[in-house]
Protein backbone atom coordinates (compact mmCIF):
# COMPACT_ATOMS: atom_id res chain seq x y z
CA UNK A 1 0.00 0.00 0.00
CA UNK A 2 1.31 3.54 -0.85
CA UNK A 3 1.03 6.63 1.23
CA UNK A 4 -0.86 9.47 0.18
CA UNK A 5 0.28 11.80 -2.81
CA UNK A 6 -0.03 15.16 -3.16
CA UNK A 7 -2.89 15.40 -4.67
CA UNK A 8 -4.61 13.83 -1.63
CA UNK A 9 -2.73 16.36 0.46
CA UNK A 10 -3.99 19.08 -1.82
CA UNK A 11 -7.57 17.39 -2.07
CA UNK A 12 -7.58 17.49 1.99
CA UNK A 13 -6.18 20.82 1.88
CA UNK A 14 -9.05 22.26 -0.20
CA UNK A 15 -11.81 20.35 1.85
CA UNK A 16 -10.69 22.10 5.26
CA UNK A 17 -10.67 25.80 3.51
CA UNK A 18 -13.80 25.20 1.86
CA UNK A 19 -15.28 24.12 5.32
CA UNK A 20 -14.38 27.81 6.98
CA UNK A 21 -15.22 29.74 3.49
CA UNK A 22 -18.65 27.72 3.01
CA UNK A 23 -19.99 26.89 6.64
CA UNK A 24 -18.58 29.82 9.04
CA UNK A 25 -17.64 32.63 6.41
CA UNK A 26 -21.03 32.64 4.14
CA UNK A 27 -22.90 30.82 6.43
CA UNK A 28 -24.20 27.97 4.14
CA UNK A 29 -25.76 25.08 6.34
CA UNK A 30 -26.78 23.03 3.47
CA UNK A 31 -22.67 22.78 3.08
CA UNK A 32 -22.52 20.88 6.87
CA UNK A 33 -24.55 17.66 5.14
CA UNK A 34 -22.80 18.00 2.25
CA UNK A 35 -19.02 18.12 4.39
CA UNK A 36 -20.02 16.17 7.39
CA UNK A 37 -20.29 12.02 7.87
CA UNK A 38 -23.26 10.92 9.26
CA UNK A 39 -21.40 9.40 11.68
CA UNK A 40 -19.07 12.14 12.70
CA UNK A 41 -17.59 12.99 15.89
CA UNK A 42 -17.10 16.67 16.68
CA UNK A 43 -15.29 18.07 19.84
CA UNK A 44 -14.44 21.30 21.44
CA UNK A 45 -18.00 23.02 20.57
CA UNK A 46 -19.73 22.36 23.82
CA UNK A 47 -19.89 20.55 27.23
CA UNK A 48 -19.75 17.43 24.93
CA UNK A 49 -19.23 15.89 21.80
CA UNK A 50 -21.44 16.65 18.67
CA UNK A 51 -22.50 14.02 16.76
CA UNK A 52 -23.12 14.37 13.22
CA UNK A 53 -24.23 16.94 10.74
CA UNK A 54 -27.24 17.36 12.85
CA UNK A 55 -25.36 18.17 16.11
CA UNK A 56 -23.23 19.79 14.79
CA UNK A 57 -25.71 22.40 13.39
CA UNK A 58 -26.99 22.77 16.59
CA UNK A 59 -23.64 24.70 17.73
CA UNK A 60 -23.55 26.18 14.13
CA UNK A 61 -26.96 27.98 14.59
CA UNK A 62 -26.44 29.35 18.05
CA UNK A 63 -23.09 31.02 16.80
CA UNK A 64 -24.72 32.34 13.55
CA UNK A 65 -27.59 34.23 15.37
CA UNK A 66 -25.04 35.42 18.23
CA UNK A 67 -22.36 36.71 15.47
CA UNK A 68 -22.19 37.53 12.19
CA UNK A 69 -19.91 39.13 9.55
CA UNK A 70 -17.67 36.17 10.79
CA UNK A 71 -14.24 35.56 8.38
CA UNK A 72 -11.81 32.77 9.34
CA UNK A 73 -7.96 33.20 8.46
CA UNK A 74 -6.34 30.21 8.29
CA UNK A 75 -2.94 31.11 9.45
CA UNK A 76 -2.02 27.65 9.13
CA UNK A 77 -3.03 24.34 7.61
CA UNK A 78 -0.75 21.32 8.08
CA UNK A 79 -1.56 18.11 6.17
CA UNK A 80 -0.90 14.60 6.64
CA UNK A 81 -2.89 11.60 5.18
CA UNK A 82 -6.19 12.16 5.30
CA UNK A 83 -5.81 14.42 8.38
CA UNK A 84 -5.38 17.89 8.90
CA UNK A 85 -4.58 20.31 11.59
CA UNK A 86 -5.55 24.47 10.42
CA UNK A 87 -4.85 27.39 13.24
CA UNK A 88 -6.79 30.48 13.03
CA UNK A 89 -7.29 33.60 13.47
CA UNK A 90 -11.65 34.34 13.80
CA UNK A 91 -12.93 37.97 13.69
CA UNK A 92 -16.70 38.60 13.74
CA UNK A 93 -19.37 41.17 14.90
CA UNK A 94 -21.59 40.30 18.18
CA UNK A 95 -24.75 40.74 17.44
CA UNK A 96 -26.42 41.94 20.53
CA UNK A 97 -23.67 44.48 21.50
CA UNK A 98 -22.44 45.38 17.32
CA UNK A 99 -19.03 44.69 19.21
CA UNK A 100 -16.13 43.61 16.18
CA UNK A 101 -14.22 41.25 18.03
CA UNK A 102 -11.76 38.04 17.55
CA UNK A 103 -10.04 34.85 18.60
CA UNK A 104 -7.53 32.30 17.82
CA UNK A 105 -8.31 28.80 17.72
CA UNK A 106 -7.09 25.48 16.11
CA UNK A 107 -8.87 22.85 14.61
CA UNK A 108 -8.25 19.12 13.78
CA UNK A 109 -9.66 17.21 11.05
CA UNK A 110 -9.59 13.26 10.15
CA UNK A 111 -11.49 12.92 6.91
CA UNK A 112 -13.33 9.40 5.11
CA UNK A 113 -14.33 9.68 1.84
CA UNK A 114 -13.85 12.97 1.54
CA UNK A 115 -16.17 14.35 4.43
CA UNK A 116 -15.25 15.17 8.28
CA UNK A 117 -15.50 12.08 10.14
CA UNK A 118 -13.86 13.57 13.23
CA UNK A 119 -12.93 17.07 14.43
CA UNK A 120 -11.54 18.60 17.48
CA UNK A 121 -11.52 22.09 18.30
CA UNK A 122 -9.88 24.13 20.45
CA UNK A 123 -11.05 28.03 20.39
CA UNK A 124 -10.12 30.87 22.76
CA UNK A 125 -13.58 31.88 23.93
CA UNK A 126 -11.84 33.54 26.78
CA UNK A 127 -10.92 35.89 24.06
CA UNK A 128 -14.33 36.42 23.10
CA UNK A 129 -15.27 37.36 26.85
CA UNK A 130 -12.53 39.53 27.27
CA UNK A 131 -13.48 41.86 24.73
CA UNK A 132 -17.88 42.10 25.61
CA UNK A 133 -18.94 43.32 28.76
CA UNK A 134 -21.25 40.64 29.19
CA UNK A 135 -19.32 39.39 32.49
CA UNK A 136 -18.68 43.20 34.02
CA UNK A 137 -15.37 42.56 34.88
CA UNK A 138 -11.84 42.24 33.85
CA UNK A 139 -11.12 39.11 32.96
CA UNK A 140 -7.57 39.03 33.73
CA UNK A 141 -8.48 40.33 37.70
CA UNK A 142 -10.68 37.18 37.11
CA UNK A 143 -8.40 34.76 35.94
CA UNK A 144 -5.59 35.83 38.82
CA UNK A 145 -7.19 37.28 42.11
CA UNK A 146 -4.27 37.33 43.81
CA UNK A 147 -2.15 39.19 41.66
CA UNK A 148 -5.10 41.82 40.85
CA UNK A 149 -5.63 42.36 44.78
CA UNK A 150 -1.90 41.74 45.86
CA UNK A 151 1.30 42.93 44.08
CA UNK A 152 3.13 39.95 45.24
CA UNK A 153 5.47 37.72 44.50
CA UNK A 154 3.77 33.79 44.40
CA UNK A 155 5.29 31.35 47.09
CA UNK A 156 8.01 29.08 46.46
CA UNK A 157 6.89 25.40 45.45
């Protein structure tokens, strides 16, 4: 058995872009069926995992009516087989404020028969809460009390 060519690479390569241009960047659902196994596993989009087109839509939809004008840079898109690893840079308007704001994330792909049978995100959301006031505070005092309170130095392990 031979490993994959470049063409594959290139095939994989072209799936994962058209993914963010299609499903986040214009917002085409009809593009998830198309894209996603019925059998898929997605990660990293909730408390747990999403399974197929359908739950992943679920996620979709509640981020497309709480942002919009959303554009995905890929900054990065490593390919190897028929998997693929793309970091990016997300920028987007919040609907309910009309805040721009972005994040960084990273996303893995394993595809089968050329449609996502298993993703895994990881997105900065803290990011996202950072920049809205929906918390009322800063999220840095948040994230390190002690520092924010005290100018100290930590203890010694």
């Amino acid at each position: 058995m031979t490993g994959p060519t470049r063409a594959d690479s290139e095939l994989i390569r072209n799936l994962v872009t058209r993914w963010f241009r299609e499903v986040w960047d214009a917002g085409k659902r009809e593009s998830i069926h198309e894209m996603m196994h019925p059998e898929a596993v997605i990660h990293g989009i909730g408390t747990e995992a999403a399974h197929g087109p359908e739950g992943f839509e679920a996620f979709w939809r509640t981020v497309r009516l709480n942002y919009h004008d959303i554009v995905t840079q890929i900054d990065q898109l490593l390919v190897e087989g028929a998997e693929a690893v793309a970091l990016l840079t997300i920028t987007f308007v919040q609907t309910s404020s009309g805040e721009a704001m972005s994040m960084r994330g990273a996303a893995t792909f394993r595809f089968e028969d050329g449609q996502i049978i298993f993703s895994r995100n990881v997105i900065d959301y803290l990011a996202v809460l950072g920049q809205s006031d929906a918390l009322g505070i800063d999220i840095q005092d948040a994230l390190f009390p002690i520092q924010a309170l005290e100018n100290r130095d930590p203890p010694r392990s």
